[in-house]
N, C-alpha and C. Protein backbone atom coordinates (compact mmCIF):
# COMPACT_ATOMS: atom_id res chain seq x y z
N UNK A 1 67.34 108.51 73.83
CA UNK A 1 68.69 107.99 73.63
C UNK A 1 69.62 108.52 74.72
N UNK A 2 69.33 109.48 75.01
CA UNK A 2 70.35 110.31 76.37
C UNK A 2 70.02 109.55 77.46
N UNK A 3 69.01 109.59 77.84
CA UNK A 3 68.62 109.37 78.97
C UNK A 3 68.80 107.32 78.79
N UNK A 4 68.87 106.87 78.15
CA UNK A 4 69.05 105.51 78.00
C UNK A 4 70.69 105.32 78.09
N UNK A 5 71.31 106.15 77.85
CA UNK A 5 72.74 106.11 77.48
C UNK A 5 73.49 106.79 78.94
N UNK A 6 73.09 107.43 79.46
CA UNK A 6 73.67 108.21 80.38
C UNK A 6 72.88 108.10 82.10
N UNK A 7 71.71 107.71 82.32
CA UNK A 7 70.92 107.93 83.39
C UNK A 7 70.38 106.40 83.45
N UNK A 8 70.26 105.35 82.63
CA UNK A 8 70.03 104.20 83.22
C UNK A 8 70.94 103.93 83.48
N UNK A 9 70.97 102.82 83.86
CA UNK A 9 72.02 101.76 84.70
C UNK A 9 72.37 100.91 83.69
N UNK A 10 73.69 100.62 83.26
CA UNK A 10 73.75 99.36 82.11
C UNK A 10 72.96 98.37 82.62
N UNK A 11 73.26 97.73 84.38
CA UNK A 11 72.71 96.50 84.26
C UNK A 11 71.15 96.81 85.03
N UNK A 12 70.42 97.12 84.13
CA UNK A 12 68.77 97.45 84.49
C UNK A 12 68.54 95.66 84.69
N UNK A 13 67.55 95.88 85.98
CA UNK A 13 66.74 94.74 86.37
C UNK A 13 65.44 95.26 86.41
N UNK A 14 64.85 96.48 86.11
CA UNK A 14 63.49 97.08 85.96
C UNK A 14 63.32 97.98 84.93
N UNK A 15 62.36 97.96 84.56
CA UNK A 15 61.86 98.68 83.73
C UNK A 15 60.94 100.23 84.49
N UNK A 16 62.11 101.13 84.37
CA UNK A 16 62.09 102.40 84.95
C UNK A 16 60.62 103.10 84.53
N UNK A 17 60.16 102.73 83.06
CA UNK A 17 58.97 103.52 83.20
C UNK A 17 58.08 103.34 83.30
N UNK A 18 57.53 101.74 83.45
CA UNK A 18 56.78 101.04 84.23
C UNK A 18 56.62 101.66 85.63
N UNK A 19 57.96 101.62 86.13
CA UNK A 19 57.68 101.98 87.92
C UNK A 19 56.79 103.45 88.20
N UNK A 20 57.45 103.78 86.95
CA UNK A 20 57.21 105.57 86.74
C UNK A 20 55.60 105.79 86.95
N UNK A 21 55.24 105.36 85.50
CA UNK A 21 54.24 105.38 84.84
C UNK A 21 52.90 104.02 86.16
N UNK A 22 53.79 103.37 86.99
CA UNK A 22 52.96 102.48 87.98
C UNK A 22 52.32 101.08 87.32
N UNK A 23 52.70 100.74 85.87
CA UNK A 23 52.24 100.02 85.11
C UNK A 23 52.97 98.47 85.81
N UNK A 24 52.25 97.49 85.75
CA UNK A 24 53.02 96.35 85.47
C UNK A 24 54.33 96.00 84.79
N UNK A 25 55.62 95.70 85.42
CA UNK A 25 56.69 95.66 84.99
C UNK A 25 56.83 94.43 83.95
N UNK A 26 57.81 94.69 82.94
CA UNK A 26 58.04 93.80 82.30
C UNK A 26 60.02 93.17 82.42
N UNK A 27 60.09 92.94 83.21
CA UNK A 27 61.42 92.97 83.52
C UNK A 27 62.34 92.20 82.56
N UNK A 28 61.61 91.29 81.88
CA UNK A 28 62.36 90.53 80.68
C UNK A 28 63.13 91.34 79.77
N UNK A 29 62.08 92.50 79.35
CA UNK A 29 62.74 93.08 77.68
C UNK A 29 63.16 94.38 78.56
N UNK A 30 63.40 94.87 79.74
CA UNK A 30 64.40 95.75 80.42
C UNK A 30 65.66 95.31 80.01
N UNK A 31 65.88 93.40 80.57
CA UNK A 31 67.02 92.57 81.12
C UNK A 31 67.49 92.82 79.56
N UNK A 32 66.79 92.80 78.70
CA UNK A 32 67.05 92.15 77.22
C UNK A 32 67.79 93.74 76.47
N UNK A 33 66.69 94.83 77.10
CA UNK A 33 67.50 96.17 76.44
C UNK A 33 68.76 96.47 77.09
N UNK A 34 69.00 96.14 78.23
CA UNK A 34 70.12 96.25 79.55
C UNK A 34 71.61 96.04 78.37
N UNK A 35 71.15 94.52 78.20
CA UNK A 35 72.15 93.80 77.46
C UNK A 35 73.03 94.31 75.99
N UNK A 36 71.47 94.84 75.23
CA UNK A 36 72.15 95.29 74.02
C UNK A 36 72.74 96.87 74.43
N UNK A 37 72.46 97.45 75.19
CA UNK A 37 73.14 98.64 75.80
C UNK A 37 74.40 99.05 75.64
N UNK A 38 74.60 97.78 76.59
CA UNK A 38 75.94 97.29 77.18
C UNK A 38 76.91 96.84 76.25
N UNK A 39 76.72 96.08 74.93
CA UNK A 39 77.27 95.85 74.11
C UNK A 39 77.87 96.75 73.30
N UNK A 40 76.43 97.54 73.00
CA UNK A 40 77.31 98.95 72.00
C UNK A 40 78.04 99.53 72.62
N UNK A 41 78.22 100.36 73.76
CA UNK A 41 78.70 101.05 74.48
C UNK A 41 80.20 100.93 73.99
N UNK A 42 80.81 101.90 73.07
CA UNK A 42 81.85 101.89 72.62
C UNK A 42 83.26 102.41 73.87
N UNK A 43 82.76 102.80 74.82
CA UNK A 43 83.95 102.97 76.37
C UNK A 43 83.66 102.08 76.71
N UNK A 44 83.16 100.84 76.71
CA UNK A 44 83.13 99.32 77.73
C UNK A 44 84.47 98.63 77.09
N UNK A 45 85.32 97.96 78.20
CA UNK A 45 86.68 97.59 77.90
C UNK A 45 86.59 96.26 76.95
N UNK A 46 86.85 96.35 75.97
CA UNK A 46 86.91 94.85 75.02
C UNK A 46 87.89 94.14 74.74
N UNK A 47 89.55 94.74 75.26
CA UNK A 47 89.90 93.74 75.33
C UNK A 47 91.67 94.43 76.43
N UNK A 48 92.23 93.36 77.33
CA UNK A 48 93.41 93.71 78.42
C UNK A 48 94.41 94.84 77.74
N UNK A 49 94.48 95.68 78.67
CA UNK A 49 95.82 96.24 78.58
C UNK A 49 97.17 95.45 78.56
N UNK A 50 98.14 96.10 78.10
CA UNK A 50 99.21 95.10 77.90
C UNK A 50 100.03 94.44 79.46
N UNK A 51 99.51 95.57 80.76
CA UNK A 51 100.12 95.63 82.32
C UNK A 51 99.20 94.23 82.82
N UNK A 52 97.72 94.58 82.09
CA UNK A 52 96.73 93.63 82.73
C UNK A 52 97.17 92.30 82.31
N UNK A 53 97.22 92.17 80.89
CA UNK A 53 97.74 91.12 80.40
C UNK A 53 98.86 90.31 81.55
N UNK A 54 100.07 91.12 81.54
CA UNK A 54 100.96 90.86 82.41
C UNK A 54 100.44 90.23 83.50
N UNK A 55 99.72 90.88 84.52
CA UNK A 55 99.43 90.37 85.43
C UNK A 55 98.08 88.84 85.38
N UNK A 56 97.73 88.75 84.38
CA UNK A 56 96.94 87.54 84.17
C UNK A 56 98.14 86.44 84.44
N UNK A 57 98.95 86.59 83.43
CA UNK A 57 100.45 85.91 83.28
C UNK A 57 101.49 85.62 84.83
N UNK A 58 100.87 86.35 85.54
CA UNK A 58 101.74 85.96 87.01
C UNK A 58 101.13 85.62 87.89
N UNK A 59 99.82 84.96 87.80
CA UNK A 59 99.07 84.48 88.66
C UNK A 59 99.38 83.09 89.06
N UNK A 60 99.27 83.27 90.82
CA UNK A 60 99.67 81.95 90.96
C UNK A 60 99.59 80.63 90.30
N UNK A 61 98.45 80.53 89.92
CA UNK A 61 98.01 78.92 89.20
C UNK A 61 99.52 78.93 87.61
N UNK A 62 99.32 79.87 87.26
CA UNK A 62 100.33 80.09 86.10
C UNK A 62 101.77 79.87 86.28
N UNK A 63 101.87 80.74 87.04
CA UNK A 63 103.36 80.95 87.90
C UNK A 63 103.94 79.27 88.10
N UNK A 64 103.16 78.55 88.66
CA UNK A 64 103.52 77.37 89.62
C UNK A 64 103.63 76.11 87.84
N UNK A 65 102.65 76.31 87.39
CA UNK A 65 102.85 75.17 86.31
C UNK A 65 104.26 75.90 85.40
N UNK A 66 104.32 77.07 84.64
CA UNK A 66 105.65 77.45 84.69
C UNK A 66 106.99 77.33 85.42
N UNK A 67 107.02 77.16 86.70
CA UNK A 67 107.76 76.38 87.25
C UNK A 67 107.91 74.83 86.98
N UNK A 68 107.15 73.80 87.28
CA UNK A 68 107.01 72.81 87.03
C UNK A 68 107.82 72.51 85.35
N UNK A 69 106.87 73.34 84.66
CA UNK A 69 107.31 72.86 83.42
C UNK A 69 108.90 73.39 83.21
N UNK A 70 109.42 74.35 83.52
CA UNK A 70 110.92 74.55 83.75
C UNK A 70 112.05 73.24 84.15
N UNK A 71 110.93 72.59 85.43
CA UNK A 71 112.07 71.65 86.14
C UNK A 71 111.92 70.45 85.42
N UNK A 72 111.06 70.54 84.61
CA UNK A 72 110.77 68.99 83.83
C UNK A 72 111.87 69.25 82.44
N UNK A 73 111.63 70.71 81.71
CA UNK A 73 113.19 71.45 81.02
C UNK A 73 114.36 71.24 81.49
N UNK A 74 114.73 71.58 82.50
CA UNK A 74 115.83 71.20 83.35
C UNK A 74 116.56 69.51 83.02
N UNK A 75 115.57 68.50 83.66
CA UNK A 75 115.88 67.48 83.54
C UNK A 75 116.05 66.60 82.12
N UNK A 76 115.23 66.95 81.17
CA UNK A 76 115.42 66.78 80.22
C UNK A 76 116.58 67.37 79.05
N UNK A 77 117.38 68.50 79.83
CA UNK A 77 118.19 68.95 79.25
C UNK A 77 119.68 68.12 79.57
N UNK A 78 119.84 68.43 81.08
CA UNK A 78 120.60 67.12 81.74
C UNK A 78 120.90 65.60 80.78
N UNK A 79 119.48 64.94 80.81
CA UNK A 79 119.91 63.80 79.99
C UNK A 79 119.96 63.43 79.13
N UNK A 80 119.06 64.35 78.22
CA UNK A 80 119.07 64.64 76.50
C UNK A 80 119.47 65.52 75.31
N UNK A 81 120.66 66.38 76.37
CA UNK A 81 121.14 67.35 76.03
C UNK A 81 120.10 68.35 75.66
N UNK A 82 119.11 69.11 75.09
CA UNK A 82 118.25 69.23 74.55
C UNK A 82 116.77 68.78 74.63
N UNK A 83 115.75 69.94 74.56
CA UNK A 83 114.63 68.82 74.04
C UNK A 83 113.97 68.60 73.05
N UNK A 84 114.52 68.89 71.86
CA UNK A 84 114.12 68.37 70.80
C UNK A 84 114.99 66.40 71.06
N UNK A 85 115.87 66.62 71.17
CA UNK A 85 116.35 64.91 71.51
C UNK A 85 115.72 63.91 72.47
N UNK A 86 114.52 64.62 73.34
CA UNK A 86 113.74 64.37 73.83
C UNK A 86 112.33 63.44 73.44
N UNK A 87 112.53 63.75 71.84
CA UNK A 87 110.74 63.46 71.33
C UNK A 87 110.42 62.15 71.51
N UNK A 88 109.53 62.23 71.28
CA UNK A 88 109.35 60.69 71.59
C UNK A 88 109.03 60.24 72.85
N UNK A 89 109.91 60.49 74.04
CA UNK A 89 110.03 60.25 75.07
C UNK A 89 108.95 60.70 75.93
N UNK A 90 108.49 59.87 77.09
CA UNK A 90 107.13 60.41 77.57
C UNK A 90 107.36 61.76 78.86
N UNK A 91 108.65 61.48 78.78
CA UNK A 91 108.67 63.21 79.89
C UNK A 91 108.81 64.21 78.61
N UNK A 92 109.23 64.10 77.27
CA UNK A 92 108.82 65.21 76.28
C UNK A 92 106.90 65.55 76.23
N UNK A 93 106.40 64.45 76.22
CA UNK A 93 104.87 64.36 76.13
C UNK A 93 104.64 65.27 76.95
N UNK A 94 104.97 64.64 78.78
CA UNK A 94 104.86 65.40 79.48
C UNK A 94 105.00 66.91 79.72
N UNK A 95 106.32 67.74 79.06
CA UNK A 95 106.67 69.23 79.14
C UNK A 95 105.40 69.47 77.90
N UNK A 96 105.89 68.94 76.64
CA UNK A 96 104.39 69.44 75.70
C UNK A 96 103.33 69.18 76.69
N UNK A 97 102.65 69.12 77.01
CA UNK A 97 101.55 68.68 77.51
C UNK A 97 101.06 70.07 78.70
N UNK A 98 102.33 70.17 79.39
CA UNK A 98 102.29 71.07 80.49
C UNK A 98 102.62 72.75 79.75
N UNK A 99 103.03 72.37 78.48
CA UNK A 99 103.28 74.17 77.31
C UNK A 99 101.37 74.43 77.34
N UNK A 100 101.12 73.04 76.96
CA UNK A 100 99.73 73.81 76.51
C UNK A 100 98.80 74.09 77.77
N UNK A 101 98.82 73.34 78.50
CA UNK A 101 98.42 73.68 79.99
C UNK A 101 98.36 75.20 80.24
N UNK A 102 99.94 75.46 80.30
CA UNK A 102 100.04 76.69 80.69
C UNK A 102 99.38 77.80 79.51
N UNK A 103 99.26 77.93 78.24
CA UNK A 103 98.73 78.52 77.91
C UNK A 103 97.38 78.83 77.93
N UNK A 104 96.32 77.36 77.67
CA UNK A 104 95.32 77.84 78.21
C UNK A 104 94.73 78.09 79.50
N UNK A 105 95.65 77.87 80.96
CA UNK A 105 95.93 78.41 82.17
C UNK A 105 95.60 80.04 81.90
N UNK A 106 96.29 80.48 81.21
CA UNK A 106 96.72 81.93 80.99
C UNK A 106 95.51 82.69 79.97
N UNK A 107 95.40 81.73 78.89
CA UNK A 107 94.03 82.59 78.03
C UNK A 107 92.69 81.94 79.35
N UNK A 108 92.49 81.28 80.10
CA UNK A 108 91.57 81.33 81.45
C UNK A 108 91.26 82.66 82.15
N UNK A 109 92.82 83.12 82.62
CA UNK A 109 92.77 83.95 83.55
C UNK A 109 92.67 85.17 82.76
N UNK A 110 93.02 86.00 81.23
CA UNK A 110 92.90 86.65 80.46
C UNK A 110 91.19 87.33 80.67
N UNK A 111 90.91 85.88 80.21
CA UNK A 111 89.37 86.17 79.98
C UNK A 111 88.52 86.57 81.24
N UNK A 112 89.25 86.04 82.67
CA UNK A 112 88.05 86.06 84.05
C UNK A 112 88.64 87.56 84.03
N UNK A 113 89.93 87.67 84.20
CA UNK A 113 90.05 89.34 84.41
C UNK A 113 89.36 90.24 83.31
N UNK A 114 89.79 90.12 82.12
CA UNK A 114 88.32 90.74 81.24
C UNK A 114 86.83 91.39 81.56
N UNK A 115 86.41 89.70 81.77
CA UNK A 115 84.93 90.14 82.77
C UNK A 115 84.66 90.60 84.00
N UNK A 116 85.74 91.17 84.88
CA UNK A 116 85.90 91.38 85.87
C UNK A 116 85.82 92.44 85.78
N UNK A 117 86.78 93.33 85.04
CA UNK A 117 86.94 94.30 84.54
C UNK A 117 85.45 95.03 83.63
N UNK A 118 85.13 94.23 82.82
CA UNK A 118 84.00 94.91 82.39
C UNK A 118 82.46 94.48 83.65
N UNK A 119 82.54 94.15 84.15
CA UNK A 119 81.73 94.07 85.31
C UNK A 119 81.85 95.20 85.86
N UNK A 120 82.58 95.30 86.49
CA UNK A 120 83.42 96.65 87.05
C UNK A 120 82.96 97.93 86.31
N UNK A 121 83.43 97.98 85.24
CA UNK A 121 82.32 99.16 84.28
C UNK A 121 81.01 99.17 84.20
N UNK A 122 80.93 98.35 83.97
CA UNK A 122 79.30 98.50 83.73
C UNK A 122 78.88 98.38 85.07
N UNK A 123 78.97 98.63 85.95
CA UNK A 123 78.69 99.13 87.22
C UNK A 123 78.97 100.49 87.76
N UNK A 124 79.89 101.03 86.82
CA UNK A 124 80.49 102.11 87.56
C UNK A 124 79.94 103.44 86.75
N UNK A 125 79.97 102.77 85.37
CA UNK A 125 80.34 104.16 84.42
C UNK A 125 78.84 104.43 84.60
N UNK A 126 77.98 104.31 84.52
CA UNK A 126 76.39 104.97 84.56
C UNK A 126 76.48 106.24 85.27
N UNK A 127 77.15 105.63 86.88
CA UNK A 127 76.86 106.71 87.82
C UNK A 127 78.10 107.68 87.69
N UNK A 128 78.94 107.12 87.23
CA UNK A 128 80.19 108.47 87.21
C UNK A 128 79.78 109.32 85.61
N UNK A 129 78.95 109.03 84.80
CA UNK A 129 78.71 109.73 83.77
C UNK A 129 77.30 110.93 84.13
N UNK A 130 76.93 110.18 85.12
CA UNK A 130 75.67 111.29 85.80
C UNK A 130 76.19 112.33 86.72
N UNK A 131 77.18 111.68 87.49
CA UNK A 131 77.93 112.44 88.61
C UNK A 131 78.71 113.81 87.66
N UNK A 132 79.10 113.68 86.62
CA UNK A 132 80.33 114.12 85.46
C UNK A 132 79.21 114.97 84.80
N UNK A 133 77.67 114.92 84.52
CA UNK A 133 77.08 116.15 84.17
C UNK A 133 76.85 116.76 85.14
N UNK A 134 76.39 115.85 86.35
CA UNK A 134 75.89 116.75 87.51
C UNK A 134 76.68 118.11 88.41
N UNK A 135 77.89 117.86 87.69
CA UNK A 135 78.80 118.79 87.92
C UNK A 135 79.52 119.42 87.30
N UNK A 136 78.98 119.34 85.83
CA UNK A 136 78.79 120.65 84.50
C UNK A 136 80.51 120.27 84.34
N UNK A 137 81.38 119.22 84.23
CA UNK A 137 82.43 118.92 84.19
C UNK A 137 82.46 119.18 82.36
N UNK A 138 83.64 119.04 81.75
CA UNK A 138 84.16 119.80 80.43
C UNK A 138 83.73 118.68 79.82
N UNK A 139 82.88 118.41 78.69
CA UNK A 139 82.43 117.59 77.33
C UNK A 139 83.37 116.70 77.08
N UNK A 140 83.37 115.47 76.63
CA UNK A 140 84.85 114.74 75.91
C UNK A 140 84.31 114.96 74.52
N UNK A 141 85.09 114.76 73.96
CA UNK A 141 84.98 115.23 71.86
C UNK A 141 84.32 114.71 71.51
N UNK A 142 83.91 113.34 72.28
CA UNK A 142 83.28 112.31 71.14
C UNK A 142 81.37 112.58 71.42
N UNK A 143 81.35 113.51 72.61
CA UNK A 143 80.05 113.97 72.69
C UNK A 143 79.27 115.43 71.80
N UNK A 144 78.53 114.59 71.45
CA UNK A 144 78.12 115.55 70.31
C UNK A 144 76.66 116.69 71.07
N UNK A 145 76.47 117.86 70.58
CA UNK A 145 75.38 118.67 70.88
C UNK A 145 74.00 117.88 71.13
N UNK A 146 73.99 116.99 70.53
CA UNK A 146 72.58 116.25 70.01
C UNK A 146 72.83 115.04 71.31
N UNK A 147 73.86 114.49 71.52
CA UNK A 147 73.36 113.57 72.78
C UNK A 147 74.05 114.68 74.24
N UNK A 148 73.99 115.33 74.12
CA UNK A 148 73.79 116.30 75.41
C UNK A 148 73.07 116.88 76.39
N UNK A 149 72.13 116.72 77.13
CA UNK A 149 71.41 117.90 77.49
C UNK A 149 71.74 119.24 78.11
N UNK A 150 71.56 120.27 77.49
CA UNK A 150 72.02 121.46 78.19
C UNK A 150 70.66 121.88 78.97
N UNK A 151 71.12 122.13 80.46
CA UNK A 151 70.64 122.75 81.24
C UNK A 151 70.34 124.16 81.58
N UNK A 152 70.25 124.74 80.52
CA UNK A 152 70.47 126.31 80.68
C UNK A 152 68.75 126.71 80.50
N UNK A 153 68.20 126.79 81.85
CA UNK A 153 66.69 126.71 81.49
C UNK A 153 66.45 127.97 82.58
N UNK A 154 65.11 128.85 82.72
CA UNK A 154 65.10 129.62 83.70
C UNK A 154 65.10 129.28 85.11
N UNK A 155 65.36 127.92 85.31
CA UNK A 155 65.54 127.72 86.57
C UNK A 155 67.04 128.28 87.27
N UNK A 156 66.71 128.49 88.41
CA UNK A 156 68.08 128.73 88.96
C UNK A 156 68.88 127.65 89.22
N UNK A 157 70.20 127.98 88.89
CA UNK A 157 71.19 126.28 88.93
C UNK A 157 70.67 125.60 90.68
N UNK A 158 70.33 126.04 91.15
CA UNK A 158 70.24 125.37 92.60
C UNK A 158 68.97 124.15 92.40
N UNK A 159 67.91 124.99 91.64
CA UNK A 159 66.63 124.23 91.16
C UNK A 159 66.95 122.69 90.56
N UNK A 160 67.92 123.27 89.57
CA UNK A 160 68.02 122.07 88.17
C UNK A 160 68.63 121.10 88.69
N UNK A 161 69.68 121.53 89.94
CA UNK A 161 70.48 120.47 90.72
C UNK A 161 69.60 119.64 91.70
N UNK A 162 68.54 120.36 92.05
CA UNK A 162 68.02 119.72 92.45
C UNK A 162 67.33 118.33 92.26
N UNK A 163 66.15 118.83 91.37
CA UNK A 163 65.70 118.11 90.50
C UNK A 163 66.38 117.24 89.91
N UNK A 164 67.93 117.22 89.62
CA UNK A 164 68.68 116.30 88.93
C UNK A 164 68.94 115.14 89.99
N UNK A 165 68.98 115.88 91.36
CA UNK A 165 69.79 114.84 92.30
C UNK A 165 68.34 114.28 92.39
N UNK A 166 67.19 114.30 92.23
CA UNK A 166 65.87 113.84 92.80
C UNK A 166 65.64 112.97 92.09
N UNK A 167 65.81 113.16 90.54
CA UNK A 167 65.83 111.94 89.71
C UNK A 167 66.68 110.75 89.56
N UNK A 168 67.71 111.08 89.83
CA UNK A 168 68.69 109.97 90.07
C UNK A 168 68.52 109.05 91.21
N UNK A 169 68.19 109.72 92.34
CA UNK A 169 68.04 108.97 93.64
C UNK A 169 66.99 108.02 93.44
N UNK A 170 65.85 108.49 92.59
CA UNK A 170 64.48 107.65 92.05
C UNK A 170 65.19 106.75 91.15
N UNK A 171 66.06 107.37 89.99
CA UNK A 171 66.72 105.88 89.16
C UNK A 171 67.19 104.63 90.09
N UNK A 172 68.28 105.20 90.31
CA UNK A 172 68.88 104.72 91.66
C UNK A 172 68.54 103.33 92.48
N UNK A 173 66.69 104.20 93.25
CA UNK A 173 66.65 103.22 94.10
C UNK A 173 65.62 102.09 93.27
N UNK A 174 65.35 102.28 92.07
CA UNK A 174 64.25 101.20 91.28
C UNK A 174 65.28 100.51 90.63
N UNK A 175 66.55 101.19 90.10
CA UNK A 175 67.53 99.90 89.15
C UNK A 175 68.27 99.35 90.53
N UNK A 176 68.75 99.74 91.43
CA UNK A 176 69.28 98.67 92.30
C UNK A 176 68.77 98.18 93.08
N UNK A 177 67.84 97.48 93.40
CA UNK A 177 67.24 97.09 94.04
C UNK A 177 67.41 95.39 93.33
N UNK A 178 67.48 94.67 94.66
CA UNK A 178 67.78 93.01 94.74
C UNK A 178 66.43 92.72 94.87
């Protein structure tokens, strides 16, 4: 469980102990454990910050139909006082038409930044969680004794670092590999 949680790669394309062990790879049910990994992983981002949000919301494509739909407000205010006095009318169709636009414009860009973002993690956090033992950095709370490994073995710390950087470089070059 440690070593699945902390030293693979979320997005495994091999099956590490196959390579290990020299066996015939099965790269399917790697791709398939990769996945459910990745899911549990209770630090993977599930859903925008309220800044991110924001900035989904000012993206050009957004920005510009918000405009639009303003000047079509505009004109309809001009000659219908209002746009509820508007209904009916096919430039009312039109501004409705361009409200919902823009919203799902906006839950679009919500969602690509989302996956962008968790792309982004699950690329990153593997190796900064190896880098973060490899340098005996302070526990967060939510790590318990039992998914830890303590290194306190008769090797000399120079040894264990070693060996640590030796294994990783072996993770490393079998999960990234194209």
């Amino acid at each position: 469980m440690m070593f699945e949680r902390n030293y693979l790669s979320r997005m495994i394309r091999y099956n590490t102990q196959d390579a290990y062990w020299g066996r015939t790879p099965d790269n399917d049910s790697a791709r398939t454990a990769s996945r459910i990994g990745r899911l549990r992983d209770p630090k993977r981002p599930r859903k925008l910050t309220e800044l991110q949000g924001r900035r989904a919301r000012r993206e050009p494509r957004v920005l510009k139909l918000c405009s639009t739909r303003g000047r079509i407000r505009t004109e309809i205010e001009l000659k219908y006082c209002s746009v509820r006095m508007a209904e009916g009318e096919p430039i009312h169709v039109e501004y409705e038409t361009l409200g919902r636009s823009i919203i799902s414009t906006i839950r679009a860009e919500e969602h690509a930044l989302l996956k962008r973002i968790q792309e982004e993690y699950d690329a990153t956090a593997p190796v900064a969680e190896i880098q973060r033992q490899l340098n005996e950095e302070l526990l967060d709370e939510d790590d318990t004794p039992d998914s830890v490994i303590h290194f306190k073995s008769q090797r000399p710390y120079y040894a264990t670092h070693q060996i640590l950087k030796a294994r990783v470089s072996s993770i490393m070059s079998t999960t990234f590999r194209s």
